[in-house]
Protein backbone atom coordinates (compact mmCIF):
# COMPACT_ATOMS: atom_id res chain seq x y z
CA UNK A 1 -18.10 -8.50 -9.18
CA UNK A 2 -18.44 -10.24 -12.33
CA UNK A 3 -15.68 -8.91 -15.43
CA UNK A 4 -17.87 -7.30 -17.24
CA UNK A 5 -19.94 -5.43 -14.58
CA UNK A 6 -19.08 -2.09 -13.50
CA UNK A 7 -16.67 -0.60 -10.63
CA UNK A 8 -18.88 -0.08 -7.59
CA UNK A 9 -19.30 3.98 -7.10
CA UNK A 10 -18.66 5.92 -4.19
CA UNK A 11 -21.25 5.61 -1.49
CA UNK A 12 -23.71 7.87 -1.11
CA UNK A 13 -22.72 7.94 2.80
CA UNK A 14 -19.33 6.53 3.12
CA UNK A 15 -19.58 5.22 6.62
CA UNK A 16 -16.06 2.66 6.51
CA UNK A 17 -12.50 3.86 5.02
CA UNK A 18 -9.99 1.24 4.34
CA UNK A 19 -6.71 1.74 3.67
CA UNK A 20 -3.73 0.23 2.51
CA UNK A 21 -0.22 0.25 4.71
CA UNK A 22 2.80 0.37 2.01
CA UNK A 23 2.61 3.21 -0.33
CA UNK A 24 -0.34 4.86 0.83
CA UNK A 25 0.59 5.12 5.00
CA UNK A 26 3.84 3.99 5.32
CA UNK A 27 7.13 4.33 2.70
CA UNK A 28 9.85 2.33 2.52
CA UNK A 29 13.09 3.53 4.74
CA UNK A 30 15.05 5.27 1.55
CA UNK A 31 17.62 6.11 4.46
CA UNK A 32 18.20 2.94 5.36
CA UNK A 33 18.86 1.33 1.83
CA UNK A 34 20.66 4.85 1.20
CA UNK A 35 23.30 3.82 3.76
CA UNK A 36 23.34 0.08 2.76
CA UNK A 37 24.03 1.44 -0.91
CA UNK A 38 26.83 4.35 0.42
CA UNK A 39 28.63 0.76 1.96
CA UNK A 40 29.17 -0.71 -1.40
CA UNK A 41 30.27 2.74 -3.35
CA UNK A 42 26.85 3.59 -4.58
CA UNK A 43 25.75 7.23 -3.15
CA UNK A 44 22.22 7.32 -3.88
CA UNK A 45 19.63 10.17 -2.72
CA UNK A 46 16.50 9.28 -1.34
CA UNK A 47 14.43 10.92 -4.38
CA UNK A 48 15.96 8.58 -6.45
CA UNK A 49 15.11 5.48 -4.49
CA UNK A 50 11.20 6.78 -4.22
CA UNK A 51 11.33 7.00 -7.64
CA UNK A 52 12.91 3.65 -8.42
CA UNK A 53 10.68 2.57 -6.01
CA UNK A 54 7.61 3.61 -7.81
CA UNK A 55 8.79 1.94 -11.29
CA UNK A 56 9.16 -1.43 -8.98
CA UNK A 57 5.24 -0.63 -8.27
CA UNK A 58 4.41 -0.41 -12.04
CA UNK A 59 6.18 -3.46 -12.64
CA UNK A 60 5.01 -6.07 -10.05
CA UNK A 61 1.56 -4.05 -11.14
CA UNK A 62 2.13 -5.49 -14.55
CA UNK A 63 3.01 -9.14 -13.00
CA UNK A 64 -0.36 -9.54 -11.07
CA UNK A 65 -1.94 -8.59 -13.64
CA UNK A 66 -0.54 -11.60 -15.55
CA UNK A 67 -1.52 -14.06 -12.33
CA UNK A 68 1.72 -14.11 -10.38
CA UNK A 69 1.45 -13.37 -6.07
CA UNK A 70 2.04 -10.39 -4.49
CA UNK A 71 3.79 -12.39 -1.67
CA UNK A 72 6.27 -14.01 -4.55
CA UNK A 73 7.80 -11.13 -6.00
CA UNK A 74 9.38 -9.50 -2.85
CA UNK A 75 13.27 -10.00 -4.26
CA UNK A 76 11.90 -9.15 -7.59
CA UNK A 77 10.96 -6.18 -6.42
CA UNK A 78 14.51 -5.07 -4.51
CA UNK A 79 16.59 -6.30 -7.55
CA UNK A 80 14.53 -3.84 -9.72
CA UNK A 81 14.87 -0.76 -7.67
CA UNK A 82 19.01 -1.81 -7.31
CA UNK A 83 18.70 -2.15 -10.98
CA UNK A 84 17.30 1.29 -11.90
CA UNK A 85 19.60 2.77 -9.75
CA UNK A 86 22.36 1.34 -10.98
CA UNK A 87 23.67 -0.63 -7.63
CA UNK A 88 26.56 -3.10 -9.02
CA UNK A 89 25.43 -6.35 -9.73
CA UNK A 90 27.06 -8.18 -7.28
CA UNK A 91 25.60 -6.00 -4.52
CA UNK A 92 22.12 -7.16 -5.04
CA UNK A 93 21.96 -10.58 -3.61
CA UNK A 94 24.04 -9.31 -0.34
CA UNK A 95 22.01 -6.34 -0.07
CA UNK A 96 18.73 -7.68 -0.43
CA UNK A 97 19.32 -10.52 2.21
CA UNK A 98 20.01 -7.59 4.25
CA UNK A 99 17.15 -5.76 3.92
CA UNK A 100 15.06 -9.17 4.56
CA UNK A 101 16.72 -9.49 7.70
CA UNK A 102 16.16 -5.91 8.87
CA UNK A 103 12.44 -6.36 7.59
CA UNK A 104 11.69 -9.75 9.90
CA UNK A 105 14.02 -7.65 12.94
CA UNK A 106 12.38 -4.21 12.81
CA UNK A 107 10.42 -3.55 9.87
CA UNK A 108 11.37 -1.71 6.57
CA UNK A 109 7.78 -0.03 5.57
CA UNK A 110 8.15 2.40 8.76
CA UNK A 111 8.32 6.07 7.82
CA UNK A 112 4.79 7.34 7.74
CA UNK A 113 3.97 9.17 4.42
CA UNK A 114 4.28 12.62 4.58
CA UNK A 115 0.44 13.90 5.88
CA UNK A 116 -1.15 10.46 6.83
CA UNK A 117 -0.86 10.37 10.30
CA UNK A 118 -2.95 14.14 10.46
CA UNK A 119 -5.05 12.86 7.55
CA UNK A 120 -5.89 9.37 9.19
CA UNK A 121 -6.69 11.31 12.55
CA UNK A 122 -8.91 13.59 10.83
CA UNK A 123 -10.50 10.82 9.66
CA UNK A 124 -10.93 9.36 12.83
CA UNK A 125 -12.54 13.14 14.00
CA UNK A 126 -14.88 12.95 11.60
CA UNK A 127 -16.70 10.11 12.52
CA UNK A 128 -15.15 7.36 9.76
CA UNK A 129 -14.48 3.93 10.81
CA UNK A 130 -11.01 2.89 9.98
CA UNK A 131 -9.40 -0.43 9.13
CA UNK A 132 -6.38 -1.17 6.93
CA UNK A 133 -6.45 -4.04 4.15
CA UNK A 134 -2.49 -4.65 3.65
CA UNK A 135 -0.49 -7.61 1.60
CA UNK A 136 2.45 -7.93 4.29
CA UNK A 137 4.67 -10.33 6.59
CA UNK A 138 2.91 -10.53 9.76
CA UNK A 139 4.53 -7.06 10.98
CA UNK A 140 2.02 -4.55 9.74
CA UNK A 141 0.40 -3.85 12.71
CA UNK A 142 3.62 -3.08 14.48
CA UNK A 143 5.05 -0.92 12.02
CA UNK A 144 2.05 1.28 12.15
CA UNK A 145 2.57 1.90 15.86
CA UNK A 146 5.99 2.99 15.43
CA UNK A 147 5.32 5.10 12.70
CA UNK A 148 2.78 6.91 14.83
CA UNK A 149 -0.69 5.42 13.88
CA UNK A 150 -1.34 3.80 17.43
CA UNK A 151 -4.65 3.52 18.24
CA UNK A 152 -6.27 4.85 14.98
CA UNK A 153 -7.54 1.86 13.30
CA UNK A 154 -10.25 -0.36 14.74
CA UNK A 155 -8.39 -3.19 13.11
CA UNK A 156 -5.75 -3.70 10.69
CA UNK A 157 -5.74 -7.04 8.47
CA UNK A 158 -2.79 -8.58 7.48
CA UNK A 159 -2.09 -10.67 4.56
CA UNK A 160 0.11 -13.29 6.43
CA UNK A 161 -1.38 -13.40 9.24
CA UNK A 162 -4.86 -14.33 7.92
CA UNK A 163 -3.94 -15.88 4.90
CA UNK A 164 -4.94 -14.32 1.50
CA UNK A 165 -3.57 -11.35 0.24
CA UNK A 166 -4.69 -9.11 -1.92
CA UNK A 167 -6.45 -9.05 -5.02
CA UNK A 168 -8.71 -11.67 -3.60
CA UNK A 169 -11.78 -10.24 -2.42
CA UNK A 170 -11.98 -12.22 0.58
CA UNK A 171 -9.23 -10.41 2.37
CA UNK A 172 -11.70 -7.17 2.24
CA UNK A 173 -14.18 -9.05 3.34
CA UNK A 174 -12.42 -10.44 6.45
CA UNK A 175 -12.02 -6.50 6.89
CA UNK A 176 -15.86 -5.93 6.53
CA UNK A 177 -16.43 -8.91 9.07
CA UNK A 178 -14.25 -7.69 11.81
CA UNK A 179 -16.15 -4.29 11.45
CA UNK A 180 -19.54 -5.33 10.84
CA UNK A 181 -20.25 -3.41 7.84
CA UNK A 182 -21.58 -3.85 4.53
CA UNK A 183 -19.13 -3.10 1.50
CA UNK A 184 -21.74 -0.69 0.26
CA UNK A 185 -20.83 1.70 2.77
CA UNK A 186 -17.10 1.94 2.25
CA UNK A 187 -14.01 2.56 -0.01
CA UNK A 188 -10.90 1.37 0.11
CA UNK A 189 -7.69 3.76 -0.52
CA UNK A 190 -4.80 1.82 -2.05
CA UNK A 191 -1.76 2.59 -4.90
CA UNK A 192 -1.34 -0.62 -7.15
CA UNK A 193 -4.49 -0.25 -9.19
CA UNK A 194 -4.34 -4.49 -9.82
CA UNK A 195 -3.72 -5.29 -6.25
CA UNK A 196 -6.02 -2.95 -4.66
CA UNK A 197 -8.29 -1.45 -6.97
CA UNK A 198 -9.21 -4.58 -8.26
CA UNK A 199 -9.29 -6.71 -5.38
CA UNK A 200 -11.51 -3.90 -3.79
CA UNK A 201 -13.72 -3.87 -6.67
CA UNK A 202 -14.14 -7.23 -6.78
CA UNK A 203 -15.19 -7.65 -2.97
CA UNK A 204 -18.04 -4.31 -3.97
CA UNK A 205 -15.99 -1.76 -2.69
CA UNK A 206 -15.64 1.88 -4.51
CA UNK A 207 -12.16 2.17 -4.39
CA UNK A 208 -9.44 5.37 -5.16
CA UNK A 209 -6.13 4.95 -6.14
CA UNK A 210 -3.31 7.05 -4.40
CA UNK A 211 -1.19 7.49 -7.57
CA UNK A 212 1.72 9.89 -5.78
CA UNK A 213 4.36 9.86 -8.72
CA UNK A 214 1.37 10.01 -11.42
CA UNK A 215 2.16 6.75 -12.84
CA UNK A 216 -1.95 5.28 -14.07
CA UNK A 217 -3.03 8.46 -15.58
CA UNK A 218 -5.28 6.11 -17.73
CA UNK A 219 -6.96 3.95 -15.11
CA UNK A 220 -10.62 3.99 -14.59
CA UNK A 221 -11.20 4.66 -11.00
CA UNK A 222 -10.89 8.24 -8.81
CA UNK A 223 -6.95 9.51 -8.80
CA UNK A 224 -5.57 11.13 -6.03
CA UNK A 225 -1.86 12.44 -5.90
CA UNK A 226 -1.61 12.61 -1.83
CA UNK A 227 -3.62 11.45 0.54
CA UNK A 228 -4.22 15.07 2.08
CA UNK A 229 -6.85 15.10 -0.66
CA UNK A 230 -8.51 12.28 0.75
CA UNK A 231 -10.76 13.27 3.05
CA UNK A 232 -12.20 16.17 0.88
CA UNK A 233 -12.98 13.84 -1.61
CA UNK A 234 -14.96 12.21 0.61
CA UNK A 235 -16.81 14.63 1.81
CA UNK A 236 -17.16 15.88 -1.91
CA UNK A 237 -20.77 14.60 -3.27
């Protein structure tokens, strides 16, 4: 889709749903950082990390915007929820070598968002083909079994593993291959509106942000604050 040419609308039949992993599926393990944080004298509540967590979105949103890869801002992203809440300086580094480590081991994106599982499977009930579209580390896949979305998805593409990531078209379009479907028929679900909503634009998809801590109140595509709505905005005409 050319810059100047308009964001593809929602199908008249939406036949394919695609869906992003972190932020719209899956949410980071607040618990888990919690405790790492608790070790080093911080006492942090969960609430606070989602929401530290959500200015980290609007940041590296801000970054890819300005050219920079998704897959090169992961410790960016750490020292910037450690910074906003206050973690000691210090603890950063430590901390996020840590949390790489537990990533590679078991994963760090693995507690399923409160509603998608029942949303995805009534998805899946009402006839929708299913695929998710997720920038990741190869691991995607498995953390979606754990966190209870076994068997759902007719495939999930992962940015490591095939080799672009998000905003590039082409990673959608790998999507579209695997399912052999046309772009015209689908939309795409994600939260960073210059990872996903562009990158689904781009590749002809409608696309609808998930904006849960209403953080794009100004951006030009369909707005949903949790992704029980989803499925009755599809079905809306």
């Amino acid at each position: 889709m050319s810059a100047n040419a308009s964001p593809p609308s929602k199908p008249e039949r939406v036949e394919t749903v695609l869906l992003d992993a972190g932020g719209v599926l899956l949410d980071l393990d607040y618990h888990y950082l919690a405790r790492l944080l608790e070790a080093r004298g911080r006492d942090i509540d969960v609430d606070a990390l989602s929401r530290a967590e959500s200015l980290a979105r609007t940041e590296m949103q801000s970054r890819v915007k300005k050219g920079e890869r998704v897959s090169e801002l992961w410790r960016d992203y750490f020292h910037i929820i450690l910074a906003t809440v206050r973690a000691p300086l210090e603890s950063h580094e430590p901390i996020i070598e840590t949390l790489w480590e537990a990533h590679e081991r078991f994963g760090l994106w693995t507690s399923p968002i409160p509603g998608a599982v029942e949303t995805v499977k009534l998805l899946k009930e009402q006839g929708f083909r299913l695929a998710v579209v997720s920038n990741a580390e190869g691991q995607v896949e498995r953390d979606l079994t754990l966190a209870g979305f076994d068997g759902l998805f007719e495939t999930v593409v992962d940015s490591h593993i095939v080799g672009v990531e998000k905003p590039d078209p082409a990673i959608f379009g790998i999507a579209l291959e695997r399912l052999d479907t046309k772009a015209e028929g689908a939309v795409y679900l994600g939260d960073v509106p210059a990872v996903d909503i562009a990158g689904a634009h781009a590749a002809g998809i409608a696309a609808v942000l998930l904006d849960r801590h209403d953080l794009y109140p100004d951006i030009d595509a369909p707005r949903l604050q949790s992704i029980e709505e989803f499925p009755a905005w599809l079905r809306a005409s």
